[in-house]
PDB file of N, CA and C in Angstrom:
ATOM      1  N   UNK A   1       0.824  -1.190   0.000  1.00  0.00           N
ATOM      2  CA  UNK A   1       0.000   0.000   0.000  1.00  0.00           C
ATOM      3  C   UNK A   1       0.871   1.257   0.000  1.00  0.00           C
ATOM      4  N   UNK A   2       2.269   1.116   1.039  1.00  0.00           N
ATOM      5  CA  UNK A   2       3.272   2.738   0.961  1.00  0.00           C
ATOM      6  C   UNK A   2       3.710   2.335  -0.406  1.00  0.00           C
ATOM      7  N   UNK A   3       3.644   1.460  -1.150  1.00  0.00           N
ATOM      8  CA  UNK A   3       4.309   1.831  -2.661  1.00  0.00           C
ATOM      9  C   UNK A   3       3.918   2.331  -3.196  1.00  0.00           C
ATOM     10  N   UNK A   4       2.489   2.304  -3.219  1.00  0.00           N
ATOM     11  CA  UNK A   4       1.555   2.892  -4.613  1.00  0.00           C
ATOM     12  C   UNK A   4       1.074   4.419  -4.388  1.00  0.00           C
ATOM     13  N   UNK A   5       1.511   4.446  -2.526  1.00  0.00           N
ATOM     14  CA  UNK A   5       1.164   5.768  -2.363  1.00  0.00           C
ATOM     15  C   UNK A   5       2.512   7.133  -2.958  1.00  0.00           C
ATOM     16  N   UNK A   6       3.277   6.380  -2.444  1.00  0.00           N
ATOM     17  CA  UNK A   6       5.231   6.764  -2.687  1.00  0.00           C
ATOM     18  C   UNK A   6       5.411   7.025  -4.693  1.00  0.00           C
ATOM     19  N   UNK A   7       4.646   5.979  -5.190  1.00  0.00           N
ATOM     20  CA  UNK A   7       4.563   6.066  -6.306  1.00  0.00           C
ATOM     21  C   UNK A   7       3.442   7.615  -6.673  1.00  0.00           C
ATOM     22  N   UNK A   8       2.728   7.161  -6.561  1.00  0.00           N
ATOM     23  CA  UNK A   8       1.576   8.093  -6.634  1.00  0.00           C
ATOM     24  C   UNK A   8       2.100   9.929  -6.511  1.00  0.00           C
ATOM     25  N   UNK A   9       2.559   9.840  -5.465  1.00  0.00           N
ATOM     26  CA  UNK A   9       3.481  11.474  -4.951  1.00  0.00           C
ATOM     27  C   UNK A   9       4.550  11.812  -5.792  1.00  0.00           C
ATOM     28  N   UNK A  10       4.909  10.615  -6.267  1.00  0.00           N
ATOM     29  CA  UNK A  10       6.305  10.653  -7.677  1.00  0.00           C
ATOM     30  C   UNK A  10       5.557  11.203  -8.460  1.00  0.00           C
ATOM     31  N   UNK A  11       4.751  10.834  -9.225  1.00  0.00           N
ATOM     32  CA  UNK A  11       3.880  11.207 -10.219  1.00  0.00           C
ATOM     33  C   UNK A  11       3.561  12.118 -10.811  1.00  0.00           C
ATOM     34  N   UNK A  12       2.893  12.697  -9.021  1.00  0.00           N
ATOM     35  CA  UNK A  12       2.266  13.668  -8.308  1.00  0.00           C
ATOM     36  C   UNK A  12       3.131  15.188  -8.908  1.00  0.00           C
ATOM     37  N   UNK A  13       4.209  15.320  -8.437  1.00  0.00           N
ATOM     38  CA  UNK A  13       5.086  15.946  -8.583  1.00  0.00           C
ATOM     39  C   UNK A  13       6.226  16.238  -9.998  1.00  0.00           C
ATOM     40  N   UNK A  14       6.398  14.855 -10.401  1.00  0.00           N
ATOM     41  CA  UNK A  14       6.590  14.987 -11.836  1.00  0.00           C
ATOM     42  C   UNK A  14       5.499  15.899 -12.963  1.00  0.00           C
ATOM     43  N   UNK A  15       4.313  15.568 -12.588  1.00  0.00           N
ATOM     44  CA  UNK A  15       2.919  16.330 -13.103  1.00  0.00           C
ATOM     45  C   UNK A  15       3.134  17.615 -13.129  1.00  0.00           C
ATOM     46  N   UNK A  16       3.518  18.130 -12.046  1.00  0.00           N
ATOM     47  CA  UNK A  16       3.638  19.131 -11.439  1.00  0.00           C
ATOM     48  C   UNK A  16       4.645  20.269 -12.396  1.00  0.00           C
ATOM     49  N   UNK A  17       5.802  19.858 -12.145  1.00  0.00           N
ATOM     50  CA  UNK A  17       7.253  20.184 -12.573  1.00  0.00           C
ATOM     51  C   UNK A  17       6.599  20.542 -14.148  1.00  0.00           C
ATOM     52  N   UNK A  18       6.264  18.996 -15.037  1.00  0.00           N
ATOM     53  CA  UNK A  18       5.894  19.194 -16.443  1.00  0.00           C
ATOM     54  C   UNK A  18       5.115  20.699 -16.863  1.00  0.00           C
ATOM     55  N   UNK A  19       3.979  20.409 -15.736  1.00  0.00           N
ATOM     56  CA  UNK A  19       2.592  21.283 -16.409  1.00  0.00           C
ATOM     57  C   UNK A  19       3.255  23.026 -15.915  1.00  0.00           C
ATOM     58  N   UNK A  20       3.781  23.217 -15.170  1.00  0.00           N
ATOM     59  CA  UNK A  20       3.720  24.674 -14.262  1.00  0.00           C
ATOM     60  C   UNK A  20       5.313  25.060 -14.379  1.00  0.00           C
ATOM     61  N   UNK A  21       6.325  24.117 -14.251  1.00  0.00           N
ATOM     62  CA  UNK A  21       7.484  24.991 -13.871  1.00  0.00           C
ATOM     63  C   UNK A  21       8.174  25.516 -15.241  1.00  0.00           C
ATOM     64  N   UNK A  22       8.152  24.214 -15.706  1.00  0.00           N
ATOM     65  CA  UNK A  22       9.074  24.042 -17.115  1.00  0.00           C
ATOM     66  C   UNK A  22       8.210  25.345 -17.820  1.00  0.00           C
ATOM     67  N   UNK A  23       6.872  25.586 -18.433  1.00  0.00           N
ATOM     68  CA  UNK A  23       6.566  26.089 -19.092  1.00  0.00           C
ATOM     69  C   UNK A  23       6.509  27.601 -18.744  1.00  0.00           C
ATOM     70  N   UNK A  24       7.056  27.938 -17.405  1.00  0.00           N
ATOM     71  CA  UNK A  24       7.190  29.264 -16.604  1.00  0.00           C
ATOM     72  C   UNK A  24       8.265  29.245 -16.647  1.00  0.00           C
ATOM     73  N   UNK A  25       9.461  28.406 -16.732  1.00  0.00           N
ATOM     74  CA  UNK A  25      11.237  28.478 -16.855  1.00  0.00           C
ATOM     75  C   UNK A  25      11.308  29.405 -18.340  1.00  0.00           C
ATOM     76  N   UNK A  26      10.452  28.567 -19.403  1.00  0.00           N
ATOM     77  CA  UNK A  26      10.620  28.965 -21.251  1.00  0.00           C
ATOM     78  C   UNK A  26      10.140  30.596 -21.466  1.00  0.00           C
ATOM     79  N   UNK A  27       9.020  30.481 -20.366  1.00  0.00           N
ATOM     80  CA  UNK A  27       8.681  32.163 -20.219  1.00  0.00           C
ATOM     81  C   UNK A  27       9.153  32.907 -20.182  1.00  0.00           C
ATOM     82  N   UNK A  28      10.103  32.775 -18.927  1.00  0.00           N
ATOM     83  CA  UNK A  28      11.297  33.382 -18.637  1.00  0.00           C
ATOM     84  C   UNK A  28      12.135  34.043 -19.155  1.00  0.00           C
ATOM     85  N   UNK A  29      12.761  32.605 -19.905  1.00  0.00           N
ATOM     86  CA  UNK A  29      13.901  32.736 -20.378  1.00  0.00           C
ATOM     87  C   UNK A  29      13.550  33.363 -22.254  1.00  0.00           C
ATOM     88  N   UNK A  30      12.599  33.619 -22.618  1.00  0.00           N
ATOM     89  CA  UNK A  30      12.132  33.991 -23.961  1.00  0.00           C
ATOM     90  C   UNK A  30      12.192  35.519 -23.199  1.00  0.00           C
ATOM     91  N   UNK A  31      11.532  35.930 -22.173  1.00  0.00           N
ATOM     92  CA  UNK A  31      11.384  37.047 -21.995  1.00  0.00           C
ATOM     93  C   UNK A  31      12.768  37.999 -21.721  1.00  0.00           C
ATOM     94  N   UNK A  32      13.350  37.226 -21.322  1.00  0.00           N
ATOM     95  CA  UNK A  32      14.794  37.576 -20.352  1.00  0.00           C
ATOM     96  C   UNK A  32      15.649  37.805 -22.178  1.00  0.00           C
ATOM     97  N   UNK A  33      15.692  36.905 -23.488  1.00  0.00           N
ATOM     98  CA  UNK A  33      16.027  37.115 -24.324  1.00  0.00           C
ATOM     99  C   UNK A  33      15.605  38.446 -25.043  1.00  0.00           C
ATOM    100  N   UNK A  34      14.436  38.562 -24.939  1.00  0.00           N
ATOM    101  CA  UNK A  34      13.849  39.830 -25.706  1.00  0.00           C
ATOM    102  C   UNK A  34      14.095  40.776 -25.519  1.00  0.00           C
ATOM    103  N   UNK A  35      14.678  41.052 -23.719  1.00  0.00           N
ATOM    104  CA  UNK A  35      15.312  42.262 -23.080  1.00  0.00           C
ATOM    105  C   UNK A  35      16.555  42.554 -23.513  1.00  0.00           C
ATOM    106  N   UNK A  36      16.997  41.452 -23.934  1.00  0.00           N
ATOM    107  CA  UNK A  36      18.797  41.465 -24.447  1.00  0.00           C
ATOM    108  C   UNK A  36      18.388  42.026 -25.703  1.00  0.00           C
ATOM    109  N   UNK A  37      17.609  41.694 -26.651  1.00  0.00           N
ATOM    110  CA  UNK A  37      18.048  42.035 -28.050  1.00  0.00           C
ATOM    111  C   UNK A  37      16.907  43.151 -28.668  1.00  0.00           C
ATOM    112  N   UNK A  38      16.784  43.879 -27.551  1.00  0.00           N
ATOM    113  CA  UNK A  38      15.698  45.357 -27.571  1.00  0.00           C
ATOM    114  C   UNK A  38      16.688  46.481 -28.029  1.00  0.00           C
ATOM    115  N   UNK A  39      16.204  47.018 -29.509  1.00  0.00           N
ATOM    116  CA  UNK A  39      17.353  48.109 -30.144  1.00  0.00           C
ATOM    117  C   UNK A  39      16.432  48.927 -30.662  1.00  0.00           C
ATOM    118  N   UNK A  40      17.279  49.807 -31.008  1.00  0.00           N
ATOM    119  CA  UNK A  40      16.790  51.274 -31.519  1.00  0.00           C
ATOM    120  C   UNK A  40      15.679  51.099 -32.897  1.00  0.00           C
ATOM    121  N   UNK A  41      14.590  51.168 -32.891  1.00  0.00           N
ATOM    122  CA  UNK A  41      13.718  51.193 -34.201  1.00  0.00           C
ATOM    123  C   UNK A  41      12.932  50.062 -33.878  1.00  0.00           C
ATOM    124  N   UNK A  42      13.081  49.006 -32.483  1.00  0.00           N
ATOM    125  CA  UNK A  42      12.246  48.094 -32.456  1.00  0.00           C
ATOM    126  C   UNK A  42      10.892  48.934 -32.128  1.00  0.00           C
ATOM    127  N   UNK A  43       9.875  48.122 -32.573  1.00  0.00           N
ATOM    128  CA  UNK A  43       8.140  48.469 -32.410  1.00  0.00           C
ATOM    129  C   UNK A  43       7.357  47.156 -31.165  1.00  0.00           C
ATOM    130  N   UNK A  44       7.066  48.025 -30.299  1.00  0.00           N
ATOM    131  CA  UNK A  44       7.109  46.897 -28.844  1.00  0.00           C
ATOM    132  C   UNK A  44       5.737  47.040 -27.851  1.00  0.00           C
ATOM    133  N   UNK A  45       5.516  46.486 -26.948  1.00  0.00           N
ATOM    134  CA  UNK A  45       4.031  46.371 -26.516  1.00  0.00           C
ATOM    135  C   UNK A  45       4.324  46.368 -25.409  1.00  0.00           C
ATOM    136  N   UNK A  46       4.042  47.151 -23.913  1.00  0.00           N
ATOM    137  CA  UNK A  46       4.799  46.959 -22.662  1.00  0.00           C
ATOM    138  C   UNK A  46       3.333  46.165 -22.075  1.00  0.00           C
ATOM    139  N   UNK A  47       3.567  45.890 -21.220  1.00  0.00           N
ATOM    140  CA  UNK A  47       3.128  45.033 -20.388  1.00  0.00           C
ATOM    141  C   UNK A  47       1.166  45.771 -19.677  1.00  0.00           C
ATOM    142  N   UNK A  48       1.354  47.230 -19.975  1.00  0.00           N
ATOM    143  CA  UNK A  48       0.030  47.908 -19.587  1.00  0.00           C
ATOM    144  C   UNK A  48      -0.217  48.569 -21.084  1.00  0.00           C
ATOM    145  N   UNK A  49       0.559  47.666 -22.124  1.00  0.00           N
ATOM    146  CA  UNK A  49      -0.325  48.140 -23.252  1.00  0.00           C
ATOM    147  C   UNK A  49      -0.206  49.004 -24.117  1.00  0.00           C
ATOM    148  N   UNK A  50       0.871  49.515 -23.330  1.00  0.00           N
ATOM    149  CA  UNK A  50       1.817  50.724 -24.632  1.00  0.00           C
ATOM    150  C   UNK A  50       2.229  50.441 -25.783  1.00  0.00           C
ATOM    151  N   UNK A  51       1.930  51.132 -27.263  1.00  0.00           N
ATOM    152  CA  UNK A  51       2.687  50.718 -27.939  1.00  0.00           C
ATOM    153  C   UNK A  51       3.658  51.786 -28.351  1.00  0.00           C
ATOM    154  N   UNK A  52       5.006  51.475 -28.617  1.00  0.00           N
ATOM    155  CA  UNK A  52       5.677  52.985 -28.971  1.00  0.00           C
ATOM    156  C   UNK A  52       7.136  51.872 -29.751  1.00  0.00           C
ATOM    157  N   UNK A  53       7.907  52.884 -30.310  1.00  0.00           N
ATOM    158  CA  UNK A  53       9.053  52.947 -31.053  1.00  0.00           C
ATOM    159  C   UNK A  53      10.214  52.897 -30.017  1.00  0.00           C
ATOM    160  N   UNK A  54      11.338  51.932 -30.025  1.00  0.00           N
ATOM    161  CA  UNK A  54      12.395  52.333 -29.318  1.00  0.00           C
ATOM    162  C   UNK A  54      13.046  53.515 -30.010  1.00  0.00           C
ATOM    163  N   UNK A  55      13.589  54.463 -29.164  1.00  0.00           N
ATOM    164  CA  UNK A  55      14.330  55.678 -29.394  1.00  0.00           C
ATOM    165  C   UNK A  55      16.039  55.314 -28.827  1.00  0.00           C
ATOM    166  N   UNK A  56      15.767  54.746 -28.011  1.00  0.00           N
ATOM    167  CA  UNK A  56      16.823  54.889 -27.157  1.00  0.00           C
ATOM    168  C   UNK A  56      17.193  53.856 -26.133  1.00  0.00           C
ATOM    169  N   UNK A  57      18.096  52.830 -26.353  1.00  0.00           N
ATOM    170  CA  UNK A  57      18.332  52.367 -25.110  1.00  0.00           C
ATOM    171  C   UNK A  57      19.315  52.559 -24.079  1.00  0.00           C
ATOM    172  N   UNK A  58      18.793  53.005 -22.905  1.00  0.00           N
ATOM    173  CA  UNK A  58      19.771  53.501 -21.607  1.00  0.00           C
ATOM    174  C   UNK A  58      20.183  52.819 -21.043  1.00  0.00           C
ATOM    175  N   UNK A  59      21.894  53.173 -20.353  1.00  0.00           N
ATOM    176  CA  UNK A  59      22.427  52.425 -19.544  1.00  0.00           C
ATOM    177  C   UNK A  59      21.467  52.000 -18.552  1.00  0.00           C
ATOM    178  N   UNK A  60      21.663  50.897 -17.933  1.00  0.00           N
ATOM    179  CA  UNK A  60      20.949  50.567 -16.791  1.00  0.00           C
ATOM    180  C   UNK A  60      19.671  49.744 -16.962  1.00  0.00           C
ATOM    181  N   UNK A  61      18.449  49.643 -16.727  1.00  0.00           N
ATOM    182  CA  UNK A  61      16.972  48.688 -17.246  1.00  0.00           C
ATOM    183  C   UNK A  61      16.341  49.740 -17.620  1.00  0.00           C
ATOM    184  N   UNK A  62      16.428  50.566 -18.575  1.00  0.00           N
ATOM    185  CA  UNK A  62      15.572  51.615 -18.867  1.00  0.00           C
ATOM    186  C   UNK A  62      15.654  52.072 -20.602  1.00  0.00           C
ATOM    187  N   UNK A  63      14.604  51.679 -21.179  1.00  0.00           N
ATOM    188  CA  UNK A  63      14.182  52.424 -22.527  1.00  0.00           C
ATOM    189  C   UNK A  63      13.720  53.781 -22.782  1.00  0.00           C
ATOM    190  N   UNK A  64      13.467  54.529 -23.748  1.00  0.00           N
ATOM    191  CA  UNK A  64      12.592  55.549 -24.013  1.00  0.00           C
ATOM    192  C   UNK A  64      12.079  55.079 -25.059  1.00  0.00           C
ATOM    193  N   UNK A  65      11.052  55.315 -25.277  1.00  0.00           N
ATOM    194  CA  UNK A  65       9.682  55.260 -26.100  1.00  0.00           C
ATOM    195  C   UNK A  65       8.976  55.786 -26.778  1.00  0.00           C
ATOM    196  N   UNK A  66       9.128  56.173 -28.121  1.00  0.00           N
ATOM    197  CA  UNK A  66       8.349  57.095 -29.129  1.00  0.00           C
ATOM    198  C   UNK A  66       6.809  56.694 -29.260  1.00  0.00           C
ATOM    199  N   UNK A  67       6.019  56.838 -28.324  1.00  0.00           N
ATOM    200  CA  UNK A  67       4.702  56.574 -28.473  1.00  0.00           C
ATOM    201  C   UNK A  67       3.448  57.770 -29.506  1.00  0.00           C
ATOM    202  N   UNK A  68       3.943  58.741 -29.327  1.00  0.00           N
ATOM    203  CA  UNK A  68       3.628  59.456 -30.691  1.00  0.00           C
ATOM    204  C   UNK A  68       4.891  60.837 -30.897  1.00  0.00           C
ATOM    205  N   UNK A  69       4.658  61.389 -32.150  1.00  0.00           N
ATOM    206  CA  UNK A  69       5.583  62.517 -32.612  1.00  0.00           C
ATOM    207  C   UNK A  69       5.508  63.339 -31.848  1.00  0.00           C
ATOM    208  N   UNK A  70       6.800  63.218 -31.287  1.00  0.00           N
ATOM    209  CA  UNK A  70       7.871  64.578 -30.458  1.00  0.00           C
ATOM    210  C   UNK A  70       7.208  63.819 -29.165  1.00  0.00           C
ATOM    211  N   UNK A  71       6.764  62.792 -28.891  1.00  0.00           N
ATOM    212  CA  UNK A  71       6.624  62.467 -27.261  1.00  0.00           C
ATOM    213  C   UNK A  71       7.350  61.267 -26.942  1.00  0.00           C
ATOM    214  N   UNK A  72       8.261  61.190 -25.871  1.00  0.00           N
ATOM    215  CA  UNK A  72       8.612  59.974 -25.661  1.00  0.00           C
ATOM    216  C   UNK A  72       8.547  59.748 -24.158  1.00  0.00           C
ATOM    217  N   UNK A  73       8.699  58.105 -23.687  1.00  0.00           N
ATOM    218  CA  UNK A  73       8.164  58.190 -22.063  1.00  0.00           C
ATOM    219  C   UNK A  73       9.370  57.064 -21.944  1.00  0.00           C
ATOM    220  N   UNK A  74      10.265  57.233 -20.800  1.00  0.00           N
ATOM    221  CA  UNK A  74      11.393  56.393 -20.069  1.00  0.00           C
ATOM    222  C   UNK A  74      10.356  55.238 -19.278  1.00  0.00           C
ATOM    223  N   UNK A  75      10.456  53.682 -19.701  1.00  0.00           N
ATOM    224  CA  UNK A  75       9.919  52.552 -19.617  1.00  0.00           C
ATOM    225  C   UNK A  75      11.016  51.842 -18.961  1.00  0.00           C
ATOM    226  N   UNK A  76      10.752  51.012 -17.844  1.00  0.00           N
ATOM    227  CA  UNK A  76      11.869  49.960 -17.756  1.00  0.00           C
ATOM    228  C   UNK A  76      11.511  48.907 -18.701  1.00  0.00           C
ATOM    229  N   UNK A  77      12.905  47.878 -18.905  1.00  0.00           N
ATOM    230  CA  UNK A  77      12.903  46.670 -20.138  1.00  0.00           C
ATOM    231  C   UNK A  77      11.891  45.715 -19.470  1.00  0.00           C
ATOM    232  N   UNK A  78      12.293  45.767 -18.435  1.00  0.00           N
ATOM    233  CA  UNK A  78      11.481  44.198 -17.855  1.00  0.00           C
ATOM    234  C   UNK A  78       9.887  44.641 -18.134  1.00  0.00           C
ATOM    235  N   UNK A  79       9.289  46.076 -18.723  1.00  0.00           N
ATOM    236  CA  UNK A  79       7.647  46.041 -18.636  1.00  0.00           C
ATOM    237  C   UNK A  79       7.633  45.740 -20.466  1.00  0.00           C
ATOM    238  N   UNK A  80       8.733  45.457 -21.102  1.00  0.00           N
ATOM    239  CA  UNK A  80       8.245  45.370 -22.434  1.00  0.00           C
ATOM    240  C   UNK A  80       7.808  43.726 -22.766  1.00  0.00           C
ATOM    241  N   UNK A  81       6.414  43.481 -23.164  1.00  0.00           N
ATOM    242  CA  UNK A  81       5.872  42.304 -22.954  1.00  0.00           C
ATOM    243  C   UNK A  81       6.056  41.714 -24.048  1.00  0.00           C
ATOM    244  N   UNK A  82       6.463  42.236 -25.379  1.00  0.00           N
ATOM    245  CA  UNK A  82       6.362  41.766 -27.034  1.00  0.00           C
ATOM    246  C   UNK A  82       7.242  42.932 -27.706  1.00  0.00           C
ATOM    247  N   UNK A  83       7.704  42.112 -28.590  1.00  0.00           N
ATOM    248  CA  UNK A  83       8.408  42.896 -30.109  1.00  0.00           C
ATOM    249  C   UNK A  83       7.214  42.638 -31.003  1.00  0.00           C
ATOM    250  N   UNK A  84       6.832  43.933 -32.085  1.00  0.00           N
ATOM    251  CA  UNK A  84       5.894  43.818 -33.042  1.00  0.00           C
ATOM    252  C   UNK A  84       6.333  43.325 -34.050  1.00  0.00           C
ATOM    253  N   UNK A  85       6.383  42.171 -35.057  1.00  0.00           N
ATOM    254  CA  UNK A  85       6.742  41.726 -35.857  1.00  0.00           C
ATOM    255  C   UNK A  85       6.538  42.768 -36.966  1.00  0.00           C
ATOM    256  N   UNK A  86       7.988  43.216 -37.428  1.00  0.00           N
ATOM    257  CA  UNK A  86       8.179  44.059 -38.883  1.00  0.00           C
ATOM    258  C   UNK A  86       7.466  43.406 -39.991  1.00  0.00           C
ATOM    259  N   UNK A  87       7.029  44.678 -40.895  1.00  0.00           N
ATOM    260  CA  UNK A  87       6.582  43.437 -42.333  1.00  0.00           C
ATOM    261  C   UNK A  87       7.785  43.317 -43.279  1.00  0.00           C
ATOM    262  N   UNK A  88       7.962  43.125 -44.279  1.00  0.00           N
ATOM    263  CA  UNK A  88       9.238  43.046 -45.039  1.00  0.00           C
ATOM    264  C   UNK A  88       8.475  43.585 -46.221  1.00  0.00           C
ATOM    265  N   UNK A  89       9.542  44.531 -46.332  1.00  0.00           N
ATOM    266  CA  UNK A  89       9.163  45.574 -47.687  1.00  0.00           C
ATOM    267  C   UNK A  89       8.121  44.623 -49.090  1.00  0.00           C
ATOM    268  N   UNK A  90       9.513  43.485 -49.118  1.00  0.00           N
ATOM    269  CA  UNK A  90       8.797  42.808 -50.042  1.00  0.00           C
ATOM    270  C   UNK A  90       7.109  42.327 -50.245  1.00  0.00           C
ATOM    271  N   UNK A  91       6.446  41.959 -49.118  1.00  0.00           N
ATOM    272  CA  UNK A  91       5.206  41.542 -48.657  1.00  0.00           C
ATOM    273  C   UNK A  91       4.467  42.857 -48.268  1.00  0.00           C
ATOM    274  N   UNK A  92       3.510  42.959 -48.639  1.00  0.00           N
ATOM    275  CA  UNK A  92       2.374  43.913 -48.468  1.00  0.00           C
ATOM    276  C   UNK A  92       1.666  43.142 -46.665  1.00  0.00           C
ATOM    277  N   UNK A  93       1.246  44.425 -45.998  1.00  0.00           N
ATOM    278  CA  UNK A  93       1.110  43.769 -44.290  1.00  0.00           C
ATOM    279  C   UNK A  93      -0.054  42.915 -44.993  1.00  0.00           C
ATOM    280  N   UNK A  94      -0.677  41.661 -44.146  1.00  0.00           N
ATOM    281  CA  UNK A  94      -1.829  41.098 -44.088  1.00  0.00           C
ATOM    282  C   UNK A  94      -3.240  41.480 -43.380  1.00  0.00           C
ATOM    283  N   UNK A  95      -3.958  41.976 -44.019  1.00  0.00           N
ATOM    284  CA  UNK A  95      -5.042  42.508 -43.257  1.00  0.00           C
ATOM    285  C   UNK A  95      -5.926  41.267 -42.740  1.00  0.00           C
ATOM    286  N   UNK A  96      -6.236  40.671 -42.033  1.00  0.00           N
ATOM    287  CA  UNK A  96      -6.702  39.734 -41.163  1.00  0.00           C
ATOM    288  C   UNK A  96      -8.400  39.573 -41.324  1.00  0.00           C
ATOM    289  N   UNK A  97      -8.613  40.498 -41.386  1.00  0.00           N
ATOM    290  CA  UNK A  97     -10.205  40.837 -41.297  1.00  0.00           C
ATOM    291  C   UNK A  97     -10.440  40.307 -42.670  1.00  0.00           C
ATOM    292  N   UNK A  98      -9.892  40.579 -43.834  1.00  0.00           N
ATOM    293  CA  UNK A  98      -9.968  40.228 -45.481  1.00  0.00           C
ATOM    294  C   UNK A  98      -9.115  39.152 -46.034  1.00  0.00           C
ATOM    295  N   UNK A  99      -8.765  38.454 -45.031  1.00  0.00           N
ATOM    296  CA  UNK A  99      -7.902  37.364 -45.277  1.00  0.00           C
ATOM    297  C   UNK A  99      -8.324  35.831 -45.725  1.00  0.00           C
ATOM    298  N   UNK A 100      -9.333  35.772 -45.841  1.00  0.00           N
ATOM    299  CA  UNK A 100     -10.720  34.754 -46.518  1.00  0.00           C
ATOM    300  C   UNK A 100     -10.298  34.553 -48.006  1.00  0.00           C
ATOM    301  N   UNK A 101      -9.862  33.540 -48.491  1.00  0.00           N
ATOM    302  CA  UNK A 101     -10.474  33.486 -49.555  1.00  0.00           C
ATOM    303  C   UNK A 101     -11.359  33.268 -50.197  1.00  0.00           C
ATOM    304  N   UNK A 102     -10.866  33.570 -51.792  1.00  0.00           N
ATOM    305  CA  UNK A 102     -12.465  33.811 -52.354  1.00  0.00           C
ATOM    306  C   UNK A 102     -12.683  32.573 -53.139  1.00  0.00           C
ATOM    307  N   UNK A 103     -12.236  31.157 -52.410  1.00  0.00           N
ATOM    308  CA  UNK A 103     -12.532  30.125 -52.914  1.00  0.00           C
ATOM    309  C   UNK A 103     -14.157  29.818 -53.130  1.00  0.00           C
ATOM    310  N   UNK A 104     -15.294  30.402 -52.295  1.00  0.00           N
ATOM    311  CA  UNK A 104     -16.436  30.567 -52.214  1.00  0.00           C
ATOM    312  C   UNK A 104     -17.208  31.394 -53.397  1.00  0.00           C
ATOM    313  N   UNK A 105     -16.357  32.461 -53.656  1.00  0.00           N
ATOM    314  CA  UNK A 105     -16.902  33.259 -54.776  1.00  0.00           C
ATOM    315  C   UNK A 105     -16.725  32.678 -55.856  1.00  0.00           C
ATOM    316  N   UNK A 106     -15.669  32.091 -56.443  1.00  0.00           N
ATOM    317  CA  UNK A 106     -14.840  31.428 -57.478  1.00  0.00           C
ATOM    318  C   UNK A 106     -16.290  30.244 -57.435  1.00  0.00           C
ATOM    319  N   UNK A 107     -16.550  29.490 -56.360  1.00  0.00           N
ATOM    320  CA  UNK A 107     -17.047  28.175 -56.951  1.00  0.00           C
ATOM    321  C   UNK A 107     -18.188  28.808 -56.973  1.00  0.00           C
ATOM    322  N   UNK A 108     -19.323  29.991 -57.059  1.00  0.00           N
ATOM    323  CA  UNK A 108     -20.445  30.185 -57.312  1.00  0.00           C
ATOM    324  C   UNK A 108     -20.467  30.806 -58.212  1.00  0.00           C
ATOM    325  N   UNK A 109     -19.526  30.947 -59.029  1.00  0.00           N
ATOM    326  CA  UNK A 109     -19.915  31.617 -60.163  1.00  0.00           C
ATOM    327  C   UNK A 109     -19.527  30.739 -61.677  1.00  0.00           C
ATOM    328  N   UNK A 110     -19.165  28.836 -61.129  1.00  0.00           N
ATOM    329  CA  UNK A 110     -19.430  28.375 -62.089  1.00  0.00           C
ATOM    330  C   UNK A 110     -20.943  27.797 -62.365  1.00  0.00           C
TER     331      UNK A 110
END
């Protein structure tokens, strides 16, 4: 009976580790990366939702932030929650909302 319980708490805890730690370690450490490679012209999302332009990165944990023309606001790194993915000149942005194709139109109009 102490085996299956001894077993059981192994389990228990392995479960544990899998579901909650590991996937809060990758968090981390993705986030802890993004702070390292935060440069001048990145487009970024802080953590209460800001979006603004890096201007400037300062010695120490501290950005400035082009959130509109001629305004900028001193952010620490650790509140920047996302980098905005650039589009590439080549590719026109994707508008999401119109992103359907018109495989539907095409087959009703044979």
């Amino acid at each position: 009976m102490s085996g299956s319980i001894l077993l059981f708490i192994v389990v228990l805890f392995g479960a544990i580790y899998v579901f909650m730690i590991l996937p809060q370690r990758r968090a981390r450490r993705s986030q802890q990366e993004l702070i390292t490679k935060l440069t001048v012209g990145t487009e970024v999302i802080t953590t209460g939702g800001l979006y603004g332009t890096i201007t400037e990165v300062e010695d120490g944990d501290t950005v400035l932030l082009e959130v509109a023309e001629d305004t900028e606001v001193r952010v620490a790194k650790a509140s920047v929650a996302r980098a905005i993915p650039q589009a590439t000149p080549d590719e026109p942005p994707v508008d999401e909302a119109h992103a359907d194709t018109d495989t539907d139109a095409d087959a009703s109009d044979t």
